[in-house]
Protein backbone atom coordinates (compact mmCIF):
# COMPACT_ATOMS: atom_id res chain seq x y z
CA UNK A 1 -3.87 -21.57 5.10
CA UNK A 2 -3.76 -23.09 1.65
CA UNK A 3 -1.79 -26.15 0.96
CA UNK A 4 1.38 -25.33 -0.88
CA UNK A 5 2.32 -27.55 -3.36
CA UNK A 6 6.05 -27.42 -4.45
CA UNK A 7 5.80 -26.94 -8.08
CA UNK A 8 8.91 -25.19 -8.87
CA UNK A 9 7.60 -23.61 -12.05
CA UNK A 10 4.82 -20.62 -12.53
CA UNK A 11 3.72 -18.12 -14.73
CA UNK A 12 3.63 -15.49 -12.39
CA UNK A 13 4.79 -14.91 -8.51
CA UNK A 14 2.79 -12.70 -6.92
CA UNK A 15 5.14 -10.60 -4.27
CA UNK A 16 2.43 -9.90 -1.15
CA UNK A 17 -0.39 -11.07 -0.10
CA UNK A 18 -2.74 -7.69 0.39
CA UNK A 19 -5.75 -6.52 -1.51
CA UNK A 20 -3.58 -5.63 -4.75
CA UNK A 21 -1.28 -8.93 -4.60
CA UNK A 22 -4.63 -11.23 -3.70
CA UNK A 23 -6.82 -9.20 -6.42
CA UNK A 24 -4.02 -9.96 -9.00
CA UNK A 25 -3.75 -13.46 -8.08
CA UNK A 26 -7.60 -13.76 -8.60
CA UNK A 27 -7.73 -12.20 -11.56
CA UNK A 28 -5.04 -15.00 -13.21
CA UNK A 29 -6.73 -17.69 -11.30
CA UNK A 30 -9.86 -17.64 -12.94
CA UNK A 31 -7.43 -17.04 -16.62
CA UNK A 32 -6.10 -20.29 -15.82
CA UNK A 33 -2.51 -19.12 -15.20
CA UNK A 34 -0.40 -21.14 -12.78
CA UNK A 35 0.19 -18.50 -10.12
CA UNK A 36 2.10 -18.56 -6.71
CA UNK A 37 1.24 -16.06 -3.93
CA UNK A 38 4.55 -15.18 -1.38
CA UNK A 39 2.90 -13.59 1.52
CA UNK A 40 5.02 -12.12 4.40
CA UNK A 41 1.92 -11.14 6.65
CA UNK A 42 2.72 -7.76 7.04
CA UNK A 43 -0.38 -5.92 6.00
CA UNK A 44 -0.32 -2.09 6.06
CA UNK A 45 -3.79 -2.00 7.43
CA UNK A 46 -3.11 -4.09 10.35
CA UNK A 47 -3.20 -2.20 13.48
CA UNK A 48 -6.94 -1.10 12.43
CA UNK A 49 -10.23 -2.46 13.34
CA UNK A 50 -11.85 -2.37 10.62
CA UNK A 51 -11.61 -1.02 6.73
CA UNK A 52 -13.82 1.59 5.80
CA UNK A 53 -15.03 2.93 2.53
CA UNK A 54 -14.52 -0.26 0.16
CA UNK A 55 -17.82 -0.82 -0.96
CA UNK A 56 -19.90 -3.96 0.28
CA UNK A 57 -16.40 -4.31 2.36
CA UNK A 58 -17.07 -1.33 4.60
CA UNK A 59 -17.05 -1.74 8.37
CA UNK A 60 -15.19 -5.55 7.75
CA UNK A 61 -12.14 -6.37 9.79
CA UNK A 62 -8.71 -6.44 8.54
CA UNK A 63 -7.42 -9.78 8.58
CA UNK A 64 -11.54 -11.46 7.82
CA UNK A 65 -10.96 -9.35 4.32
CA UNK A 66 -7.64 -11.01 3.76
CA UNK A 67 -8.73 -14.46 4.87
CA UNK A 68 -12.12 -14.36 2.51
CA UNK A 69 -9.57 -12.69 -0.52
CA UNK A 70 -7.22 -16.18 0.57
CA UNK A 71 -10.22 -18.24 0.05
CA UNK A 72 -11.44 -16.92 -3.45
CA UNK A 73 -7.75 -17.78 -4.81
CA UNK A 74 -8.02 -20.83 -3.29
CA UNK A 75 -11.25 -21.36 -5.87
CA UNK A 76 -9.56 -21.10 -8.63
CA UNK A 77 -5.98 -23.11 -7.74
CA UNK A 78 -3.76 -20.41 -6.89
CA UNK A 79 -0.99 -21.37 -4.43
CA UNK A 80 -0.05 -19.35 -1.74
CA UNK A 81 2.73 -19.62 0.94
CA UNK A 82 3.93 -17.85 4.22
CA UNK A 83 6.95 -16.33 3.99
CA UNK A 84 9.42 -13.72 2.38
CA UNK A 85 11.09 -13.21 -0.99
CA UNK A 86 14.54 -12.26 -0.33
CA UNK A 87 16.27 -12.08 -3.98
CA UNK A 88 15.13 -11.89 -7.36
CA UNK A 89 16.86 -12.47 -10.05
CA UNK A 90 16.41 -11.57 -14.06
CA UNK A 91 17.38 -14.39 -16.52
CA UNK A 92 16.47 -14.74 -19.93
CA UNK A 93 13.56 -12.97 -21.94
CA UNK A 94 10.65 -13.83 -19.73
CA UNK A 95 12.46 -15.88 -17.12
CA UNK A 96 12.50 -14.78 -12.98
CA UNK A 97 14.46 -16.97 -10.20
CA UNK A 98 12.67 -15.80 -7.22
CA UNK A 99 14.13 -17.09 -3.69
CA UNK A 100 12.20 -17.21 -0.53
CA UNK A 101 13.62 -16.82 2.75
CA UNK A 102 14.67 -20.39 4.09
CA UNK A 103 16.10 -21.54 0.38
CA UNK A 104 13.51 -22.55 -1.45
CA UNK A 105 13.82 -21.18 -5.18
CA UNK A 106 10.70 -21.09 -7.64
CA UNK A 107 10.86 -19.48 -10.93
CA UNK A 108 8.42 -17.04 -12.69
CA UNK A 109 7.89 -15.39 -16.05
CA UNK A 110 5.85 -12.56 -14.88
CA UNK A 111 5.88 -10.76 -11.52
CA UNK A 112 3.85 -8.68 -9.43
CA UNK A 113 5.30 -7.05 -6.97
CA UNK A 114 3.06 -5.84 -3.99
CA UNK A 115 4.92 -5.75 -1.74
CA UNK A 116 3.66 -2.21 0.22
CA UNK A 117 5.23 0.40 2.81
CA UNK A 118 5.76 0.25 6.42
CA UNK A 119 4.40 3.56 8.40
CA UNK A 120 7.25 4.71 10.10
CA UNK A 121 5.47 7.07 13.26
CA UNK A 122 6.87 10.10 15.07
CA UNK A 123 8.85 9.15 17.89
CA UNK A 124 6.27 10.53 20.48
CA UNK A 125 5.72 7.91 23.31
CA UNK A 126 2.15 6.51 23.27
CA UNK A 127 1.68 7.12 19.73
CA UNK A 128 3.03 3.52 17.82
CA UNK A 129 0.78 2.01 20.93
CA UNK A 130 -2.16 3.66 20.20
CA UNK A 131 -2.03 3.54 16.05
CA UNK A 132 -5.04 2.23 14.36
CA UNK A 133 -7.55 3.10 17.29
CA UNK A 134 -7.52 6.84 18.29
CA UNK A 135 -4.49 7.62 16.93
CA UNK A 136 -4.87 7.48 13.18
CA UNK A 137 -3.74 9.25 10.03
CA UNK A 138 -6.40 8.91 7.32
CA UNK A 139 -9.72 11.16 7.45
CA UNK A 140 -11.33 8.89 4.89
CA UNK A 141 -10.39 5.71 6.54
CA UNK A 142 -11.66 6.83 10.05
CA UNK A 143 -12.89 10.66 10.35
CA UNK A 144 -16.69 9.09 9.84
CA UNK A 145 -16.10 7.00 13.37
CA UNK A 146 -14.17 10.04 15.18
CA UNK A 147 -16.62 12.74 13.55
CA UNK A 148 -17.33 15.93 15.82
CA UNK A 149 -14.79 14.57 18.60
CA UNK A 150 -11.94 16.91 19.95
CA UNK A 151 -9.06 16.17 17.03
CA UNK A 152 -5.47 16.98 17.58
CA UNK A 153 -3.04 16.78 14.28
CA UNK A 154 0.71 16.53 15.54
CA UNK A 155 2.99 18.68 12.75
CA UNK A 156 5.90 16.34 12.42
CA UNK A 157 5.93 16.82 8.62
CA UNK A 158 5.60 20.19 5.58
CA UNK A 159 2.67 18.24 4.80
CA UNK A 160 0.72 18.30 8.74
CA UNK A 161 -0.91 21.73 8.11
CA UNK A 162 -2.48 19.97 5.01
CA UNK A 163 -3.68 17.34 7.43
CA UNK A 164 -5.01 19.26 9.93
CA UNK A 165 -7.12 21.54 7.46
CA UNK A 166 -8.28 18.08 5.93
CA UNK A 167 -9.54 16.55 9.18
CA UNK A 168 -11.43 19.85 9.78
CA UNK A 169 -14.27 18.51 7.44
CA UNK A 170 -14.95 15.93 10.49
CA UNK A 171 -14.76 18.15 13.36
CA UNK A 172 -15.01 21.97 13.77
CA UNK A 173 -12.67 21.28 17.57
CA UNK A 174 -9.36 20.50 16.11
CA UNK A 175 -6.10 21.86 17.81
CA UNK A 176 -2.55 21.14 15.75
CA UNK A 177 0.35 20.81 17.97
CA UNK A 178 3.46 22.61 16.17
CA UNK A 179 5.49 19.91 17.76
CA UNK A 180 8.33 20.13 15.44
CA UNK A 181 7.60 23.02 13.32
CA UNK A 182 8.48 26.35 14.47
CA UNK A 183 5.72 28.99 14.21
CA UNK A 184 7.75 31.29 11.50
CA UNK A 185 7.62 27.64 9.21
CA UNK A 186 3.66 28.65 8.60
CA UNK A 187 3.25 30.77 5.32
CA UNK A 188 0.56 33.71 5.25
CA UNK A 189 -1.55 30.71 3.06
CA UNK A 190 -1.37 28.49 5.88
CA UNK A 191 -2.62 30.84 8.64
CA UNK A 192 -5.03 31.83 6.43
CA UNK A 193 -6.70 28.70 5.67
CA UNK A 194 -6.09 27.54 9.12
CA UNK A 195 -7.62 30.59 10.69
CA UNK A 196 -10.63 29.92 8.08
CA UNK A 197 -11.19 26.60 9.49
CA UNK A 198 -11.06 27.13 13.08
CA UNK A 199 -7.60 25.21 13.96
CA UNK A 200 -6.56 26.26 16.95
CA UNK A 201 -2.15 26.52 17.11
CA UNK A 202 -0.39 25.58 19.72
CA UNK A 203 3.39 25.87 19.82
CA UNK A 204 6.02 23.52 21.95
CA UNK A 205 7.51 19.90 21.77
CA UNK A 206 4.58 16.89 22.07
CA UNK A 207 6.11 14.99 25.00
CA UNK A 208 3.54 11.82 25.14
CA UNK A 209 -0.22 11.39 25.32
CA UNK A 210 -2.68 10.94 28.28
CA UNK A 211 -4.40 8.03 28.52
CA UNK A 212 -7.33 6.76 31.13
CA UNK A 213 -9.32 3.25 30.80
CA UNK A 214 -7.23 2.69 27.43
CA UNK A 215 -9.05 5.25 26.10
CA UNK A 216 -7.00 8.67 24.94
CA UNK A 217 -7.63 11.74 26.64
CA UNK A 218 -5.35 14.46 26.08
CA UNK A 219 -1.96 15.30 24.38
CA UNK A 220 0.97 16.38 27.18
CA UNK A 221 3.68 18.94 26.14
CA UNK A 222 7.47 19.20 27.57
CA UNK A 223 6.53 22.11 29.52
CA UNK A 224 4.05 20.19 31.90
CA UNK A 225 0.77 21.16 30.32
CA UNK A 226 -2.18 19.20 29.16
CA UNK A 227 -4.46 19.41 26.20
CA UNK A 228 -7.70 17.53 26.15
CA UNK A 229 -8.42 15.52 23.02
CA UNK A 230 -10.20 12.23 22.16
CA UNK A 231 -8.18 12.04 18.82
CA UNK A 232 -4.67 12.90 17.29
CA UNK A 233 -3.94 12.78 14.16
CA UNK A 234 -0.27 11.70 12.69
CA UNK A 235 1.97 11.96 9.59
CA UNK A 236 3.85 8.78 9.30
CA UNK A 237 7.34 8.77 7.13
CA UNK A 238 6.49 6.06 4.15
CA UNK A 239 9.00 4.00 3.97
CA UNK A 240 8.23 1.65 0.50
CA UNK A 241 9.58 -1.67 0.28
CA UNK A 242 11.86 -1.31 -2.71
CA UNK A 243 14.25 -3.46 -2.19
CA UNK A 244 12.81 -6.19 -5.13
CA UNK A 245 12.65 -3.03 -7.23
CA UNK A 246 16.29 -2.50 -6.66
CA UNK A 247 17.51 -5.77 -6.94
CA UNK A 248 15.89 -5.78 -10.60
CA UNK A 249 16.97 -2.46 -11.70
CA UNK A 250 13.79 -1.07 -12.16
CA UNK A 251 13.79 3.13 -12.01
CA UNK A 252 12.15 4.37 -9.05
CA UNK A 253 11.10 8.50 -8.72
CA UNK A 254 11.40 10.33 -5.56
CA UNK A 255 7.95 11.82 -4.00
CA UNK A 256 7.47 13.76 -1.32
CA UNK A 257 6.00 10.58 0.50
CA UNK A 258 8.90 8.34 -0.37
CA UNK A 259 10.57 6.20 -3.23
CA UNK A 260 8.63 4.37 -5.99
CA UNK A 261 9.25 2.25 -8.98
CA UNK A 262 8.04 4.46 -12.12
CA UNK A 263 5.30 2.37 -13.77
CA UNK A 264 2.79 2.84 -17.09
CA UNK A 265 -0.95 2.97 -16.40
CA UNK A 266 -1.25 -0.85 -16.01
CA UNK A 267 1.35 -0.85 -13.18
CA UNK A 268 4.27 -2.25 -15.49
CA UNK A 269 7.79 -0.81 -13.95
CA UNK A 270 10.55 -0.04 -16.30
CA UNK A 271 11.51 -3.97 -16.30
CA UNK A 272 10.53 -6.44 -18.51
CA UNK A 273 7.72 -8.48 -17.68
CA UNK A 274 7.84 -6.69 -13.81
CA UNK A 275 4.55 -5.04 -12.60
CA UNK A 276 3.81 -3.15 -9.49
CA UNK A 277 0.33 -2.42 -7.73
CA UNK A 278 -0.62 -1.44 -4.56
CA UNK A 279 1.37 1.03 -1.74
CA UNK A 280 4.43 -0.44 -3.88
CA UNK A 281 3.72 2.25 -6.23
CA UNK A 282 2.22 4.99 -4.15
CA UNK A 283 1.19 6.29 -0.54
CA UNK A 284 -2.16 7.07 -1.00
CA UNK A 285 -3.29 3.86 -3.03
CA UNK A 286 -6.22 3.41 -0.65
CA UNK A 287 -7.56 -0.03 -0.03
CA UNK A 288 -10.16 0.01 -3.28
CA UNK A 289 -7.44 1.63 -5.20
CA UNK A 290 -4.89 -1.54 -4.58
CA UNK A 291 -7.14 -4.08 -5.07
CA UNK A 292 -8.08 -2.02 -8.56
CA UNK A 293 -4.57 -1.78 -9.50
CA UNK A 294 -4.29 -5.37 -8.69
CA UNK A 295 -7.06 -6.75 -10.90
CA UNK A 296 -5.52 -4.90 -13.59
CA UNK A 297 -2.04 -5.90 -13.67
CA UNK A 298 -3.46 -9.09 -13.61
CA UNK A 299 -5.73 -8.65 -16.57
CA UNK A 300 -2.82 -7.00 -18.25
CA UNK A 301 0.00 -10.02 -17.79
CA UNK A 302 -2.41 -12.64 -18.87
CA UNK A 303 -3.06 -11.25 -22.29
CA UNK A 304 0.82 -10.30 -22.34
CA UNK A 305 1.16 -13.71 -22.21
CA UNK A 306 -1.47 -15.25 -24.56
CA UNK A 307 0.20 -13.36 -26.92
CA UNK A 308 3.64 -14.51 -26.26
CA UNK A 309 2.94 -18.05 -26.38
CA UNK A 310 0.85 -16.81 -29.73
CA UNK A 311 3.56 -15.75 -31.70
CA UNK A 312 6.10 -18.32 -30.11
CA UNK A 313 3.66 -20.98 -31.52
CA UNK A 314 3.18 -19.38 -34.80
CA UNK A 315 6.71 -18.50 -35.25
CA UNK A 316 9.02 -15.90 -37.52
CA UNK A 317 7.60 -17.39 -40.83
CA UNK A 318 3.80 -17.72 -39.70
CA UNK A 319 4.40 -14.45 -38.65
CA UNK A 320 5.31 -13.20 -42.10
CA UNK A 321 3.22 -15.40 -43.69
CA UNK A 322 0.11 -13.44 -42.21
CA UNK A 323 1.85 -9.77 -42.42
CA UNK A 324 1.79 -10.27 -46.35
CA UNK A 325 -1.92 -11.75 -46.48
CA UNK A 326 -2.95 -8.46 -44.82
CA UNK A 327 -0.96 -6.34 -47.24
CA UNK A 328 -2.54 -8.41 -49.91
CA UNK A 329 -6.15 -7.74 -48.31
């Protein structure tokens, strides 16, 4: 972990330390802006193996990506520190008071808020255990590994006959449990498709999973019976960390996968000098998405600021000055 200095004073606070936070902090590194990165350690992405499908990253451990992505800040003089933000404030035109957990109080005139979602997973016992490894959620973070094994997708959600007809691209053996959808929830579209890709339905409550040599096996219902299956597929409730958001009285939209702050196509929210990047504004941001969004934001706030300090230094009557040479050109 980097040495924190404790410089009171930045031009921007980065708010989480994943691939969007670490990719904006880079980005403003190497502009020479004096950025602090407040990293709670709480990476979406950490119950899997490995990240797939970020090129030159594929295949690469979790928590290696984040400690390389610490390093490369580290390059370019970019502070970073362990813990949580717990208030935000807005002061004056360009002006943040950010306070960490424990007391310590640092002030900002940009932010970047990436601060993520927590995957909130049906109750179903077995399931939060087995999350990341052959329980999963994605298709195009881990249907390559799992490809032609026996898939189950557990309907907990409107959105888990989607999933199921999704995950049939990586196996032709996949079997959703209705769990918590009733049969007479499926429209005619849904048996259709379904029927088209060769899901197999099964109706009743999920009541845990079978496991043998920590290895999944099959998927147990209330009424006694087993189901064989190597892999289930889950829905988990997003649950975006909006609190930041709120306490700065940015506008957030409802989605069908949660709450988000509405943001422009550089990430900036409806406050002020405020971006967003990362799960913060979305559930599907992927990991190469986030760290895209990232780089951006970061792009964007340091010319935002060149040109603030700009016209600050050349003042109303520069200002004027050149607006009438131009008119005279």
């Amino acid at each position: 972990m980097e040495v924190v200095t404790m410089t009171e004073r930045y031009e921007v606070v980065v708010v989480g330390g994943g691939a969007a936070g670490l990719s904006a902090a880079l980005v403003l590194g190497r502009a020479r802006r004096h950025t602090l990165v407040v990293d709670a350690g709480e990476p979406r992405n950490a119950p899997a193996a490995h990240l797939q499908g970020f090129l030159t990253r594929d295949g690469m451990p979790p928590a290696e990506f984040l400690a390389e992505g610490r390093r490369e800040i580290g390059r370019y003089g970019v502070e970073l520190v362990q813990g949580r933000v717990v208030d935000v404030v807005r002061g004056g035109v360009g002006a943040f008071e950010v306070t960490l957990a424990g007391g310590r109080t640092v002030h900002a005139r940009r932010l970047v808020l990436a601060t993520g979602l927590v995957d909130e997973l049906p109750p179903v016992p077995g399931v939060a255990e087995r999350f990341g490894r052959d329980v999963l959620h994605c298709p195009y973070c881990h249907g390559w590994e799992v490809r032609d094994e026996a898939f189950g997708v557990l309907a907990s959600t409107p959105m888990s006959v989607h999933q199921a007809l999704m995950v049939s691209q990586w196996s032709k053996d996949v079997t959703l449990f209705l769990h918590t959808v009733g049969e007479d929830e499926l429209t005619h579209d849904d048996r259709r498709r379904l029927a088209a890709a060769g899901v197999t339905l099964v109706s009743g409550e999920v009541a845990g999973l079978e496991v043998d040599e920590d290895r999944l096996t099959g998927v147990r219902l209330a009424d006694g019976t087993t189901r064989d299956r190597s892999v289930l597929f889950v829905a988990p409730r997003a649950v975006p960390r909006t609190d930041l958001f709120d306490r700065l009285g940015a506008e957030l939209r409802e989605t069908p996968f949660g709450t988000y702050p509405v943001v422009d196509e550089t990430g900036l929210t409806t406050v002020p000098g405020v971006w967003a990047a990362g799960n913060a504004i979305g559930f599907a941001e992927q990991l190469v998405n986030a760290a895209s969004g990232g780089y951006r934001a970061g792009a964007v706030i340091n010319g935002d600021l060149l040109f603030a300090d700009l016209d600050a230094a050349a003042g109303p009557a520069a200002s004027g000055e050149a607006e009438n040479a131009a008119e005279r050109v």
